[in-house]
Protein backbone atom coordinates (compact mmCIF):
# COMPACT_ATOMS: atom_id res chain seq x y z
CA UNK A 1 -10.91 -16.51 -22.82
CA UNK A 2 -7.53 -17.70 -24.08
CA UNK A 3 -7.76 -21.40 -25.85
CA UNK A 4 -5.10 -23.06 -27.06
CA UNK A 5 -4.83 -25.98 -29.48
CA UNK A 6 -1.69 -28.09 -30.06
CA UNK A 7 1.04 -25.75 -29.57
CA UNK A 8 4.54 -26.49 -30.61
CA UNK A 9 7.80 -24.43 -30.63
CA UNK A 10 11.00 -25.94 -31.62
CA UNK A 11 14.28 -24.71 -31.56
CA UNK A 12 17.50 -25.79 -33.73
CA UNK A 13 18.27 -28.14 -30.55
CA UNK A 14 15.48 -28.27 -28.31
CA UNK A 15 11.53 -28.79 -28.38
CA UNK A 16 10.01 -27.00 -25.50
CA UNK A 17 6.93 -27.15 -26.10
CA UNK A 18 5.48 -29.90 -28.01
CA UNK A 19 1.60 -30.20 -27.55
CA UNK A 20 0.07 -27.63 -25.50
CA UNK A 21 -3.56 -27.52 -25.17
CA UNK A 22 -5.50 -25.43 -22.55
CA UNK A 23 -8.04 -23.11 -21.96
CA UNK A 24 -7.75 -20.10 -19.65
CA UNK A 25 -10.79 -18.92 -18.48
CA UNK A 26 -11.67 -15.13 -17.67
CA UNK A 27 -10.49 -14.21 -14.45
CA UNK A 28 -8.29 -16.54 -14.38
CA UNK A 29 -5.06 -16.13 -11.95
CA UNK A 30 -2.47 -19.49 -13.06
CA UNK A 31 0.60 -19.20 -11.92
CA UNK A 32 3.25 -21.18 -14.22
CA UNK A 33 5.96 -23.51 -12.36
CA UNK A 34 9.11 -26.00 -13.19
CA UNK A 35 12.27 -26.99 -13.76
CA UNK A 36 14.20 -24.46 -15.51
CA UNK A 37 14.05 -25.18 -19.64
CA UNK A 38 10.45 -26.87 -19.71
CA UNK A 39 8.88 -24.46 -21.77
CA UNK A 40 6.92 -21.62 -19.24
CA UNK A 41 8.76 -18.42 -20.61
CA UNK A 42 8.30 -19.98 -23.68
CA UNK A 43 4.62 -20.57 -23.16
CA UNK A 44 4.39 -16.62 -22.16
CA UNK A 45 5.52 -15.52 -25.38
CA UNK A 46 3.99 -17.82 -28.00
CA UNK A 47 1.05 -16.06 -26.33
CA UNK A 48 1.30 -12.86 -26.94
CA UNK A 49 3.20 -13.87 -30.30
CA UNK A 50 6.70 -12.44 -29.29
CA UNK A 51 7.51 -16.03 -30.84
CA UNK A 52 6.05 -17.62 -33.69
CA UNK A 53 4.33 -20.92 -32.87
CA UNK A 54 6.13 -23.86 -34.73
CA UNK A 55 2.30 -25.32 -35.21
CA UNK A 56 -0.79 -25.29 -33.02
CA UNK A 57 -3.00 -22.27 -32.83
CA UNK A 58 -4.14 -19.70 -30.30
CA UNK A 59 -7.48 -18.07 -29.86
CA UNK A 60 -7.53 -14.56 -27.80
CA UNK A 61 -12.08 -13.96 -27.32
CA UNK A 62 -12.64 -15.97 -30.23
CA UNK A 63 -10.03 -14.45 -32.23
CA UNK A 64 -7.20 -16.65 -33.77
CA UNK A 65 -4.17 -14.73 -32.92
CA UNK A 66 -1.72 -17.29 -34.78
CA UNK A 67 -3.91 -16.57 -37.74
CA UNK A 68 -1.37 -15.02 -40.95
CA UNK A 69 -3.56 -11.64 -41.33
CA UNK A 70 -4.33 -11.65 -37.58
CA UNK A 71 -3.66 -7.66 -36.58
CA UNK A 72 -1.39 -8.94 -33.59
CA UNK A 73 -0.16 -5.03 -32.37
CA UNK A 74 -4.66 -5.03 -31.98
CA UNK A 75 -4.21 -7.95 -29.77
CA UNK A 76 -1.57 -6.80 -28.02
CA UNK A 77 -3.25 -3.59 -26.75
CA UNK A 78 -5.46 -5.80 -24.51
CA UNK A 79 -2.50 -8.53 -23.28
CA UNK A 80 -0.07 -6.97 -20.91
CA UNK A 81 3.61 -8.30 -20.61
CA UNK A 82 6.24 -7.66 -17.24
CA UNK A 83 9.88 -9.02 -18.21
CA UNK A 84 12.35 -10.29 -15.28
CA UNK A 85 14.26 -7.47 -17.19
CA UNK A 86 11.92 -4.58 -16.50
CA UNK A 87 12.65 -3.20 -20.28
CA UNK A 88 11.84 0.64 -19.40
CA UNK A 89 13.26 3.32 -21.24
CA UNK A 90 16.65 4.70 -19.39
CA UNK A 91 16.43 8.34 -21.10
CA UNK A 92 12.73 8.83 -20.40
CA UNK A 93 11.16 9.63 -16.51
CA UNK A 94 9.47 6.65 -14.63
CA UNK A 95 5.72 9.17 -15.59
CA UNK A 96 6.91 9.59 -19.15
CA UNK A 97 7.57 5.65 -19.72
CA UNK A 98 4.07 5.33 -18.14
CA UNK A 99 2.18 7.56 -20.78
CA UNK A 100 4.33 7.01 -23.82
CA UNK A 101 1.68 3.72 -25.12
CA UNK A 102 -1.71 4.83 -24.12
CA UNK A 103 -0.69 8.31 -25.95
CA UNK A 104 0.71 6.58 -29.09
CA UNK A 105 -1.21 3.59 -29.05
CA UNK A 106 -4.76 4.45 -27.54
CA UNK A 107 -4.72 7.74 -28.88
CA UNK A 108 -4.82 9.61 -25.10
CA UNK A 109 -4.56 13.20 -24.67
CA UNK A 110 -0.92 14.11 -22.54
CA UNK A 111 -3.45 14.98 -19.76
CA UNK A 112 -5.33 12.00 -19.92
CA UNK A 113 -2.21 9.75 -19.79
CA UNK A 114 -0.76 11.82 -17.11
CA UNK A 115 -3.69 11.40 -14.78
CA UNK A 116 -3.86 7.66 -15.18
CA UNK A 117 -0.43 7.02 -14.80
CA UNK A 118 0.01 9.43 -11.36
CA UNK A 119 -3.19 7.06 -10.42
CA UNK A 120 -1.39 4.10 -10.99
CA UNK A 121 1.43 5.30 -9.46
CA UNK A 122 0.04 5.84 -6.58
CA UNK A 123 -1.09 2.40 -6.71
CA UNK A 124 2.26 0.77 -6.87
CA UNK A 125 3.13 3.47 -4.07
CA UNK A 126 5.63 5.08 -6.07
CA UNK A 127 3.88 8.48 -7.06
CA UNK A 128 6.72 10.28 -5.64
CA UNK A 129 9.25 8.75 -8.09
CA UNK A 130 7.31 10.19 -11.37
CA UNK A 131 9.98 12.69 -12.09
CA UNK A 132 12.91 10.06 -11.54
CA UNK A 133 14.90 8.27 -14.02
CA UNK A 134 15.23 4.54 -13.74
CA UNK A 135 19.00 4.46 -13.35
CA UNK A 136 17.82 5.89 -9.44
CA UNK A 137 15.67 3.38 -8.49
CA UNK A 138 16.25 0.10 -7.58
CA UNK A 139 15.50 -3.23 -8.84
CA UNK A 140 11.94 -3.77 -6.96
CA UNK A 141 10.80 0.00 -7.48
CA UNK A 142 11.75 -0.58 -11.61
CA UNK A 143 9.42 -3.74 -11.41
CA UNK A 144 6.62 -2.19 -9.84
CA UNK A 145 6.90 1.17 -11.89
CA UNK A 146 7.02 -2.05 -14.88
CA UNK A 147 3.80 -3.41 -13.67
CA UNK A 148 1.99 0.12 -13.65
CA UNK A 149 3.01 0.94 -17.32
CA UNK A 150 1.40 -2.58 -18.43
CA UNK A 151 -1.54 -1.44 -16.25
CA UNK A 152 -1.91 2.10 -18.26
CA UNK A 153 -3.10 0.19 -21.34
CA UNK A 154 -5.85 -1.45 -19.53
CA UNK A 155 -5.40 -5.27 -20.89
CA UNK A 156 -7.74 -7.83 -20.07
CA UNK A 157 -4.93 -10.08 -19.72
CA UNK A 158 -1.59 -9.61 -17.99
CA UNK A 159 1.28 -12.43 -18.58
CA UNK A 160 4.16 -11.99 -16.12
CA UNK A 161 7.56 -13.64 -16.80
CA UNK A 162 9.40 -14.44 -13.40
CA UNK A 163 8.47 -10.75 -12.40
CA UNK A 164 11.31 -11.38 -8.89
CA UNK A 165 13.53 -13.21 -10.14
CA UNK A 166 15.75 -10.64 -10.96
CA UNK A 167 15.52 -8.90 -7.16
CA UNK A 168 17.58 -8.54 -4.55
CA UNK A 169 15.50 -10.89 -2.01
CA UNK A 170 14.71 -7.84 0.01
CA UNK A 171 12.83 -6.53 -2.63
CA UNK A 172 10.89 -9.89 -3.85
CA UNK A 173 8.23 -8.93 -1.17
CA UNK A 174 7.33 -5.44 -2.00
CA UNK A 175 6.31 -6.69 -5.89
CA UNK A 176 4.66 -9.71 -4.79
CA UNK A 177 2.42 -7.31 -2.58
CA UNK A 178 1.39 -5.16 -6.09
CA UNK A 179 0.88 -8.37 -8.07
CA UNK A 180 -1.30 -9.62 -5.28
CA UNK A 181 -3.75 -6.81 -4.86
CA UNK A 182 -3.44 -6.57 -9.24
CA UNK A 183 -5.12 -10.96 -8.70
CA UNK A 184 -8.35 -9.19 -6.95
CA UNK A 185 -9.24 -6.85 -9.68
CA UNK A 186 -10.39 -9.70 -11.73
CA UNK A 187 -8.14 -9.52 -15.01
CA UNK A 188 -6.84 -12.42 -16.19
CA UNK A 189 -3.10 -13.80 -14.87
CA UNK A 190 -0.41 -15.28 -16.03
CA UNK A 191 2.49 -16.07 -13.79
CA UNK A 192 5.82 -17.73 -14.35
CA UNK A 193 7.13 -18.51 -10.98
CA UNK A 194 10.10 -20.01 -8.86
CA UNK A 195 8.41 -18.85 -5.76
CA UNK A 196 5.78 -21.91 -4.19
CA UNK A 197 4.50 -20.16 -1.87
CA UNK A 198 3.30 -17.06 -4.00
CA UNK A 199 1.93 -19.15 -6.61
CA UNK A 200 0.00 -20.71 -3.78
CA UNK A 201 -1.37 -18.04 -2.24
CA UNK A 202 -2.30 -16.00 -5.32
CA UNK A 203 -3.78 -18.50 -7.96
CA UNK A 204 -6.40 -20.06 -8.49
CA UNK A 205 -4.72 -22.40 -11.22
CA UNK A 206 -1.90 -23.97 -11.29
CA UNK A 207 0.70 -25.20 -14.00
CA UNK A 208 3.03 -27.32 -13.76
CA UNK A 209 4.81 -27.67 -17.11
CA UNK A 210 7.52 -30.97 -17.92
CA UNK A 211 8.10 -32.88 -20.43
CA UNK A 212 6.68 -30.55 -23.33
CA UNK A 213 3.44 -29.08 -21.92
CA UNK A 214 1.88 -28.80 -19.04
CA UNK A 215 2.16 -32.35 -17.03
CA UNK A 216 -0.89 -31.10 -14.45
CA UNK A 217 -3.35 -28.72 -13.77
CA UNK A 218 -4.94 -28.32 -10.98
CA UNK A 219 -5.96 -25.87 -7.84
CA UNK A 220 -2.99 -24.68 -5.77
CA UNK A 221 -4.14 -27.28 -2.91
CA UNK A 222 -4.16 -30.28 -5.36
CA UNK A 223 -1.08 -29.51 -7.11
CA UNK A 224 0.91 -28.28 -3.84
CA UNK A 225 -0.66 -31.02 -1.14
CA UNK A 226 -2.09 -34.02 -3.30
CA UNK A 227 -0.21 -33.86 -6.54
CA UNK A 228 -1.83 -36.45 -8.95
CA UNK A 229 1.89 -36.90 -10.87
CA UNK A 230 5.31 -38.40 -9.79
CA UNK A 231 6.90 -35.26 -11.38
CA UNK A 232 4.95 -32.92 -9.86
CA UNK A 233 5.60 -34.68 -6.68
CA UNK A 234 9.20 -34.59 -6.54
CA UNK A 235 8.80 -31.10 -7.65
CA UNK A 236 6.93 -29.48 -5.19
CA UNK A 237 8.61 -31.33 -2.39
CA UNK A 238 12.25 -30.68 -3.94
CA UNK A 239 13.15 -34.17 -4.33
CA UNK A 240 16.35 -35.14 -5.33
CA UNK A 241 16.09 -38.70 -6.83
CA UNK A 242 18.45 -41.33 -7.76
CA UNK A 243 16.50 -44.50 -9.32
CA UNK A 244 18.89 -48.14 -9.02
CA UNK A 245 17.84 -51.43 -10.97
CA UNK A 246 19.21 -54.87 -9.92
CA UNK A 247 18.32 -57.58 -12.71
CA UNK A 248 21.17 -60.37 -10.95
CA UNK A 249 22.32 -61.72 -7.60
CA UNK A 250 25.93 -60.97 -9.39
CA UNK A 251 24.84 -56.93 -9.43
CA UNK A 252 27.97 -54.38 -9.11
CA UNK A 253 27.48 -53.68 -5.42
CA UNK A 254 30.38 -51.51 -4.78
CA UNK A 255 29.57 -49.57 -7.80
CA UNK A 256 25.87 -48.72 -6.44
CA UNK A 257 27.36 -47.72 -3.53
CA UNK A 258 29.85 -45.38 -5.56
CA UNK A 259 26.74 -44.08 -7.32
CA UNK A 260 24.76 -43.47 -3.84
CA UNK A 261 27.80 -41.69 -2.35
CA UNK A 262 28.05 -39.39 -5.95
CA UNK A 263 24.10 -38.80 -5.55
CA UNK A 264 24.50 -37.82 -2.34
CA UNK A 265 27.38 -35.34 -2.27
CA UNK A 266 25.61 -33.76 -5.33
CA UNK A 267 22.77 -33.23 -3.47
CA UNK A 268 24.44 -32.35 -0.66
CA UNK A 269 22.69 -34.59 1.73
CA UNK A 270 24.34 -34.51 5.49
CA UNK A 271 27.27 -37.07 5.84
CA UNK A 272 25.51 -39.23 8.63
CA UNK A 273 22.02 -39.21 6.87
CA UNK A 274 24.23 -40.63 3.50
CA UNK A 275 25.73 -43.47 6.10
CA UNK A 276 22.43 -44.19 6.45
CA UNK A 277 20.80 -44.55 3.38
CA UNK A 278 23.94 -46.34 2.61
CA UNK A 279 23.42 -49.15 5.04
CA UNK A 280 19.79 -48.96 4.53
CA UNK A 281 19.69 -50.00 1.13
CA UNK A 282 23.19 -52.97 2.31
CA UNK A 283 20.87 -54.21 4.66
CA UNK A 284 17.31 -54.66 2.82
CA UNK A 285 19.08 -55.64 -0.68
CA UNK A 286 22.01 -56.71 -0.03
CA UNK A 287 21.16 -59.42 3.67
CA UNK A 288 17.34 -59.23 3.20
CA UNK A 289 16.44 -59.56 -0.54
CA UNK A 290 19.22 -61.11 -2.54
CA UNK A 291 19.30 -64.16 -0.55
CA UNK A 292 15.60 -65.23 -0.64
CA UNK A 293 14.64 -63.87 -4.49
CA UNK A 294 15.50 -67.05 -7.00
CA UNK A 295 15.31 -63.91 -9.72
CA UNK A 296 16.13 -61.33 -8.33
CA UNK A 297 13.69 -57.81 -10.39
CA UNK A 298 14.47 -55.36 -7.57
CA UNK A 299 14.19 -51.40 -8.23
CA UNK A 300 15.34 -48.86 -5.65
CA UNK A 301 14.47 -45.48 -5.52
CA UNK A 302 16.08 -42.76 -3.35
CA UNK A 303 14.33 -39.32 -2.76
CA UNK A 304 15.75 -36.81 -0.63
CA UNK A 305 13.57 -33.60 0.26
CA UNK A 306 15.69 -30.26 0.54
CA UNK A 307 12.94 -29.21 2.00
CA UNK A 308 12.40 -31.43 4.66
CA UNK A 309 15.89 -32.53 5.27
CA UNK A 310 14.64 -36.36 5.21
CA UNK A 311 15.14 -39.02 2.60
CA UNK A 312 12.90 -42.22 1.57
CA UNK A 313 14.55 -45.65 0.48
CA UNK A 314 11.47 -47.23 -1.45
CA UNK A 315 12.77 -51.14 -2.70
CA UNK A 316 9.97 -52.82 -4.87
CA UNK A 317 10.71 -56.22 -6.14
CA UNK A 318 8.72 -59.03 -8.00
CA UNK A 319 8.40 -62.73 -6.96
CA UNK A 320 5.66 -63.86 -4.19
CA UNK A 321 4.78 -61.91 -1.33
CA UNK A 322 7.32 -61.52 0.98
CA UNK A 323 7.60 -59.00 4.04
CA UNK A 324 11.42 -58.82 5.31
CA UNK A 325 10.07 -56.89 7.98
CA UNK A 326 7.76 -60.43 9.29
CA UNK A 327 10.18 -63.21 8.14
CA UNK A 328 13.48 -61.70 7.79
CA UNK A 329 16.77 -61.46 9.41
CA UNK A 330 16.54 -60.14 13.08
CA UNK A 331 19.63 -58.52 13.13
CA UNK A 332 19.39 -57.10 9.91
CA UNK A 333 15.73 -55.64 11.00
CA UNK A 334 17.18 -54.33 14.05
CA UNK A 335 20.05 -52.43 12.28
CA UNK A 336 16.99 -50.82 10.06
CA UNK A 337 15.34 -50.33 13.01
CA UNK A 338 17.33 -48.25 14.63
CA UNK A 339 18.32 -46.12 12.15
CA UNK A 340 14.67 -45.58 10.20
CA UNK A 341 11.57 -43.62 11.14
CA UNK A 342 9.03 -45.77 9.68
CA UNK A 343 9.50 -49.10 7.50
CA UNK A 344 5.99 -49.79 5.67
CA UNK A 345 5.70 -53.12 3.51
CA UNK A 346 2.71 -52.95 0.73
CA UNK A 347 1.66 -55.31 -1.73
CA UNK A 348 -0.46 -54.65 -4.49
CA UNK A 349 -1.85 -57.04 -7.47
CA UNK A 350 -1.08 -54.92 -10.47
CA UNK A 351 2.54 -54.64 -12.54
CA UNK A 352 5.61 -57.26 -12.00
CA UNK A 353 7.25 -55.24 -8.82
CA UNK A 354 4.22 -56.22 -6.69
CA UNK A 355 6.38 -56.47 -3.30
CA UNK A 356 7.03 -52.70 -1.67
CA UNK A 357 9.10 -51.89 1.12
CA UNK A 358 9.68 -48.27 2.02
CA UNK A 359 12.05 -46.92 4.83
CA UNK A 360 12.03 -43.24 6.28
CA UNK A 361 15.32 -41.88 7.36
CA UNK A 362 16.45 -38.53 9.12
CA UNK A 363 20.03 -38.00 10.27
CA UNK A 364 18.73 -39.07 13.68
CA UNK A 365 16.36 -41.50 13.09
CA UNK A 366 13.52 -43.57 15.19
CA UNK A 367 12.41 -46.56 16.05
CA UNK A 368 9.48 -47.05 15.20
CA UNK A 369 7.94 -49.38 12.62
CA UNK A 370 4.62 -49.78 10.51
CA UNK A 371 3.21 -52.34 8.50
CA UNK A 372 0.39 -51.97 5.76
CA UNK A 373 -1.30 -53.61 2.95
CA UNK A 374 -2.22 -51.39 -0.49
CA UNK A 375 -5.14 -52.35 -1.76
């Protein structure tokens, strides 16, 4: 088991990690995911002690590895690492990189170490590349032939650090496959990922790591389908989000419309689907809300899903309950209407923005309409 207490790391000009505490259990498969720069790599290495924790500590089966006179080369022999980079030796054959630590470090016979790694080999299906030199392989057969040299010294727990992300895409698959059958033999995983629907289908754990640690933790089905976070949210649905606050019926209106139009070209969001989040947010601020708020506390949020190729105009606002969608302007609701898939209006009893109105929108659109209350 792997138990970590108040980890920090620090950098001249960043803080990547600034309180991490976890336990991984044995077994364990977790794969790792964010935005770039939140701290997984990072995470990886203060680990295995390839960097030295700025504070916190780290226990490896009751053993403080972040300990001063802790025998860290020890720990390593049981804590496998795979690099993006593959790090195998260029002058040395794919077999000889293989045997080269479990003959220096565990003390194997040349026989013994030869054996093993022509068995690993073979499970990476690359025995017929022992004799080769990594300079003729290519990226996917390097990774795997990576993978089976961690494998030769037998560690109870494996750490892999984006393990495809340096591939050629047509290669991504074939060391996914070895890392997949490598989760059933019951070692302990750690997986820095871009790739969702790997880390869905292999853990049993998942990470997701913002904002200095790790911001949830949960199964693959919570964190994927019923994420408990708003980052992890617009995460795992690739939402691009642009928040807008209107404090005054004098608000810059033209220049919120500049920002929407710079929002959307940046995340290159279909010209007619940006017309109509553009009007969208006209008609329920601008004709709908403005006129009937004496204060006007309005906050729009715009999220647009790669993924989906949709995008969500969600207007709360503060005042009394009001539902533009019952007592509102008819042609303004019919413009909306036409151009939005749903329109739900909720009102809840907690915080100031207690009015909600949220619009669907697809560069085609619907007309259909929907009305709820949120308890």
């Amino acid at each position: 088991m792997i138990k970590i207490e108040h980890l920090k790391k620090e950098y001249p000009n960043v803080t990547p990690l600034k309180d991490v505490s976890v336990e991984i259990h044995d077994g364990d498969v977790i794969s790792v995911i964010g935005p770039s720069g939140t701290g997984k790599s990072t995470l990886l290495r203060c680990i295995n002690q390839l960097e030295k924790p700025t504070a916190g500590k780290i226990w490896v089966d009751g053993v403080e590895i972040t300990a001063p006179r802790c025998d860290i080369n020890k720990v390593r022999q049981k804590m496998g690492m795979v690099f993006q980079s593959f790090n195998l030796f260029g002058h040395k054959t794919v077999i000889e990189n293989i045997m080269m630590a479990p003959m220096d470090l565990l003390g194997k016979s040349k026989q013994e170490a030869y054996d093993e790694g022509m068995r690993l080999l073979r499970t990476v299906g690359l025995a017929e590349k022992a004799l080769n030199y990594p300079d003729e392989l290519s990226g996917g057969q390097k990774q795997r032939i990576a993978i089976a040299r961690t494998l030769a010294m037998d560690p109870d727990v494996i750490l892999l650090d984006e393990p495809t992300s340096a591939l050629d895409p047509t290669m991504v698959g074939e060391v996914q496959a070895v890392i997949r059958d490598l989760a059933k033999t019951g070692k302990t995983m750690m997986i820095v990922t871009h790739e969702m629907n790997f880390a869905r289908a292999i853990s049993n754990r998942v990470f997701y790591m913002d904002e200095g640690g790790i911001y949830e933790d949960g199964t693959p089905e919570q964190v994927f389908d019923h994420p408990l976070r708003e980052n992890t949210r617009r995460f795992v649905r690739r939402l691009k989000v642009l928040e807008l606050n209107i404090e005054s019926r004098d608000y810059d209106f033209l220049g919120m419309a500049g920002e929407i139009s710079q929002y959307c070209n940046k995340s290159q969001i279909p010209p007619k689907l940006e017309s109509r989040i553009q009007l969208a947010f006209e008609e329920i601020v601008q004709t709908l809300l403005i006129p009937v708020l004496e204060h006007p506390r309005i906050k729009a949020v715009i999220e647009y899903s790669e993924a989906e190729e949709c995008a969500s105009l969600t207007v709360r606002y503060g005042g009394p309950r009001f539902d533009p969608v019952q007592s509102g302007d008819e042609l303004a609701l019919a413009v909306l209407s036409g151009m939005t898939d749903r329109i739900v209006f909720a009102w809840t009893e907690n915080g100031e923005l207690k009015n909600e109105i949220k619009m669907y929108l697809t560069p085609e659109g619907s007309r259909k309409q929907e009305r709820g209350n949120k308890l």
